[in-house]
N, C-alpha and C. Protein backbone atom coordinates (compact mmCIF):
# COMPACT_ATOMS: atom_id res chain seq x y z
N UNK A 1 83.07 252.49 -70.36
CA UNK A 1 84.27 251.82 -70.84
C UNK A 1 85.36 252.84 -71.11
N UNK A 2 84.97 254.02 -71.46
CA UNK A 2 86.04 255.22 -71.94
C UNK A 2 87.06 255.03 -70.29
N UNK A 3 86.02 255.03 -69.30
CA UNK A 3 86.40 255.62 -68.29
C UNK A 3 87.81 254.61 -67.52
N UNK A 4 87.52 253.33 -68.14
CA UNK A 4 88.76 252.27 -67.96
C UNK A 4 90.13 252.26 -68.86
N UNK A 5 89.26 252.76 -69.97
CA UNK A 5 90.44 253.36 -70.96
C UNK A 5 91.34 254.41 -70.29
N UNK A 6 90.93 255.40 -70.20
CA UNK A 6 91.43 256.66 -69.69
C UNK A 6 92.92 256.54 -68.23
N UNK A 7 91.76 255.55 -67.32
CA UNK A 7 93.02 255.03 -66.25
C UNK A 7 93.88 254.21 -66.69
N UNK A 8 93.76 253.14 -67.35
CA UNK A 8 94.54 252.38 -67.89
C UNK A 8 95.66 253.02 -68.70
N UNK A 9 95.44 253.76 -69.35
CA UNK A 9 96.60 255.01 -69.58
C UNK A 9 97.31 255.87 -68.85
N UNK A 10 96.19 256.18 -68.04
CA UNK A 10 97.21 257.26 -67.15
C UNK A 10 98.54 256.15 -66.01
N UNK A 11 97.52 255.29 -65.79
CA UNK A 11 98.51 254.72 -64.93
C UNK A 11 99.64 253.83 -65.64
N UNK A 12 99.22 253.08 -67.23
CA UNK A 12 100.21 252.57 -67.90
C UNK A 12 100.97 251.01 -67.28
N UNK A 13 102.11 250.37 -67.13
CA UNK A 13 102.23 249.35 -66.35
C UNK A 13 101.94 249.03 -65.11
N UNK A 14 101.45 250.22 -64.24
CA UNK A 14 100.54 249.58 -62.96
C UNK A 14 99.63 249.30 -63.29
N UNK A 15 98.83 249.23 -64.25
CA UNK A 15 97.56 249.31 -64.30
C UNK A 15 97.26 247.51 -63.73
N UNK A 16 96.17 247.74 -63.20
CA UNK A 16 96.22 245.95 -62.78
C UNK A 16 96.88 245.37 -61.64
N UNK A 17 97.66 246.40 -61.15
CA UNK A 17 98.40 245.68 -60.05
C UNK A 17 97.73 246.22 -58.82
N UNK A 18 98.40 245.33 -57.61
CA UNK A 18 97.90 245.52 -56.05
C UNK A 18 98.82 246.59 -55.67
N UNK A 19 98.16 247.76 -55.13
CA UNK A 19 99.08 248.92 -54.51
C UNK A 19 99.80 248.20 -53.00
N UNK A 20 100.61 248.52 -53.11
CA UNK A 20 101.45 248.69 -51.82
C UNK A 20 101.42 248.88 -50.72
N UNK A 21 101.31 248.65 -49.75
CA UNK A 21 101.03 249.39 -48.16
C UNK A 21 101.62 250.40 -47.59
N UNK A 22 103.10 250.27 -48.39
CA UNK A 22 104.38 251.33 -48.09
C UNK A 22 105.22 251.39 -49.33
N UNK A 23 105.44 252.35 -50.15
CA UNK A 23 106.09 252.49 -51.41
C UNK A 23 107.14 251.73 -51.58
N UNK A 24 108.04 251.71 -50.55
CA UNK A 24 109.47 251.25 -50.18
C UNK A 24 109.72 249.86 -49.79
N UNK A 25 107.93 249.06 -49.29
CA UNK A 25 108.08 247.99 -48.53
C UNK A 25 107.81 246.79 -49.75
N UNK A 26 107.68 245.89 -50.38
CA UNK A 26 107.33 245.13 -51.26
C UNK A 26 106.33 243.93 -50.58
N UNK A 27 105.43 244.71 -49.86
CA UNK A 27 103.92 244.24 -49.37
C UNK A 27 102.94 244.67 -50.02
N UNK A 28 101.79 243.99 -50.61
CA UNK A 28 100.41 244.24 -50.80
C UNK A 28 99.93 244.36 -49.77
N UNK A 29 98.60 245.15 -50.04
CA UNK A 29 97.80 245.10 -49.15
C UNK A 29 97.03 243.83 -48.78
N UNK A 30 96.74 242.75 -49.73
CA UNK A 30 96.25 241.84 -49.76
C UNK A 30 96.98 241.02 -48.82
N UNK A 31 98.30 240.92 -48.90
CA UNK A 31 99.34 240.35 -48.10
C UNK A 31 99.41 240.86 -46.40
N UNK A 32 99.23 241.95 -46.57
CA UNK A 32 99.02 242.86 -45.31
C UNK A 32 97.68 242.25 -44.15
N UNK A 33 96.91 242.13 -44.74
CA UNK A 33 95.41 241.61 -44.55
C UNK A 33 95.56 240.25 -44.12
N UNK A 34 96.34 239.78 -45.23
CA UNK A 34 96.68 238.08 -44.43
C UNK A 34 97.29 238.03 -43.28
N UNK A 35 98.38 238.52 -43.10
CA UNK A 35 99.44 238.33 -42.06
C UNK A 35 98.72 239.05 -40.81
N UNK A 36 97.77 239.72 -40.68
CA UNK A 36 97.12 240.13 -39.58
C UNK A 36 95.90 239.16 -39.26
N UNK A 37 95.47 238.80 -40.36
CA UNK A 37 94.18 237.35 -40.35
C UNK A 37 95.09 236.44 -39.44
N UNK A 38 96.04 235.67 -39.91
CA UNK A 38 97.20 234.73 -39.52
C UNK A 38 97.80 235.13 -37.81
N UNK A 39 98.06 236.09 -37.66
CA UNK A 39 98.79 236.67 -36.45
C UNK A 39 97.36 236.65 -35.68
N UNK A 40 96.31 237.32 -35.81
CA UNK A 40 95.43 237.21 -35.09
C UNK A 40 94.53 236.04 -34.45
N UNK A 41 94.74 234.66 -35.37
CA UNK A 41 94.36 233.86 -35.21
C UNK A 41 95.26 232.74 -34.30
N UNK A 42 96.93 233.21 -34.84
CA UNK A 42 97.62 232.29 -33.80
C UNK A 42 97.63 233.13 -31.88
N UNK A 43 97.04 234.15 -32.42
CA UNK A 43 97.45 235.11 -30.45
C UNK A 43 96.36 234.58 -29.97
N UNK A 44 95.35 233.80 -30.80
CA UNK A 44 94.02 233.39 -29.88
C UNK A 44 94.06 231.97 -29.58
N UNK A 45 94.79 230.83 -30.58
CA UNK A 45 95.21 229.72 -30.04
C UNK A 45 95.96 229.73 -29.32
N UNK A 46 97.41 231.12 -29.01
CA UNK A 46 98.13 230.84 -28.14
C UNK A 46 96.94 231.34 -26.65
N UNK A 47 96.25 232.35 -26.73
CA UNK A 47 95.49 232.46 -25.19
C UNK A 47 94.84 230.94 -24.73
N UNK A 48 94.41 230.65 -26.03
CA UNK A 48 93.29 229.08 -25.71
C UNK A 48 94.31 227.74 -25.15
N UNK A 49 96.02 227.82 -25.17
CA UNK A 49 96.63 227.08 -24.91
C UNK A 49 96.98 227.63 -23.68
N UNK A 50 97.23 228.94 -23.33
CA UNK A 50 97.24 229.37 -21.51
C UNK A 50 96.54 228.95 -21.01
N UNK A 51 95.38 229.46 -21.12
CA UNK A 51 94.22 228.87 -20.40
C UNK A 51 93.84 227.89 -20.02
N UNK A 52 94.18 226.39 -21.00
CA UNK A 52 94.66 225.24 -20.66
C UNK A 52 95.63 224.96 -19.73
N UNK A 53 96.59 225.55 -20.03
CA UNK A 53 97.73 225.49 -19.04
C UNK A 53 97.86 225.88 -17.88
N UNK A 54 97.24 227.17 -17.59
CA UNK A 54 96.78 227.29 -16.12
C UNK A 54 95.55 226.48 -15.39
N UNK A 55 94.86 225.96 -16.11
CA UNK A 55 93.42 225.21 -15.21
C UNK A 55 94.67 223.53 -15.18
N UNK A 56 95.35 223.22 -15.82
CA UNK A 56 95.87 221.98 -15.39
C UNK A 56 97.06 222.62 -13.96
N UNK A 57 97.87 223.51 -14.13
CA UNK A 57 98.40 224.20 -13.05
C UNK A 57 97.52 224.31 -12.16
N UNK A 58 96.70 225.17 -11.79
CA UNK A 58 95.40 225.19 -11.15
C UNK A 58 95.06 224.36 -10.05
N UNK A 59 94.11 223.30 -11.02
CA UNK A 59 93.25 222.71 -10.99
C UNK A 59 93.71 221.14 -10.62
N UNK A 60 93.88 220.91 -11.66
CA UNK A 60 94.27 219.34 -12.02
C UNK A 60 95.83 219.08 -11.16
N UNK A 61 96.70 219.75 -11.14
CA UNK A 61 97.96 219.49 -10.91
C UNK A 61 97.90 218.92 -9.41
N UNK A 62 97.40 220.05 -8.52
CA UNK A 62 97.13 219.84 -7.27
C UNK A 62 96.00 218.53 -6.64
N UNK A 63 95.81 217.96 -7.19
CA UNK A 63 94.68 216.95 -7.41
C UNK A 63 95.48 216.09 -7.45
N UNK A 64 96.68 215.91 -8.40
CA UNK A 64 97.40 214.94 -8.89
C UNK A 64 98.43 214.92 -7.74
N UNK A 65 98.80 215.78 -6.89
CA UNK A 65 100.07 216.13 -6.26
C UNK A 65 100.93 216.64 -6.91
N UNK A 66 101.00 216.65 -7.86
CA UNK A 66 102.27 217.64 -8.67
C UNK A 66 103.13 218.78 -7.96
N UNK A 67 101.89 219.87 -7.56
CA UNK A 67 102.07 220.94 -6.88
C UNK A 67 101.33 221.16 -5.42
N UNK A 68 102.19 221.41 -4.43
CA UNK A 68 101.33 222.19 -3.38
C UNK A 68 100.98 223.56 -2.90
N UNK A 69 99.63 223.95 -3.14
CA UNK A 69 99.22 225.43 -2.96
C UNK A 69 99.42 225.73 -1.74
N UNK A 70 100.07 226.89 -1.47
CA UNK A 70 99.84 226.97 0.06
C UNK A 70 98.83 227.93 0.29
């Protein structure tokens, strides 16, 4: 317990808070972590919506007449 005492002093009103990612930037790291969770998850719905989109281009379109492959 000394040993929580001791930081809790040295550091004084940070004590308790989420450090920063960049001194200058007013991001947590926690925040940091999200927005890459979030970004990473929409670049994989956007591949899973290409991929759709080309097998109906593809696939399906030419079937339908839409498009002719030459």
């Amino acid at each position: 317990m000394g040993e929580a005492k001791r930081r809790k002093a040295a550091l004084g009103e940070k004590y308790g808070q989420e450090a920063r990612m960049v001194p200058w930037l007013p991001v947590t790291k926690s925040q940091g972590e999200q927005f890459v969770k979030w970004t990473t998850r929409g670049a994989w719905i956007g591949i899973g919506f290409l991929a759709v989109w080309w097998l109906t281009i593809r696939l399906i379109g030419p079937a339908l007449g839409w498009w002719e492959l030459s």
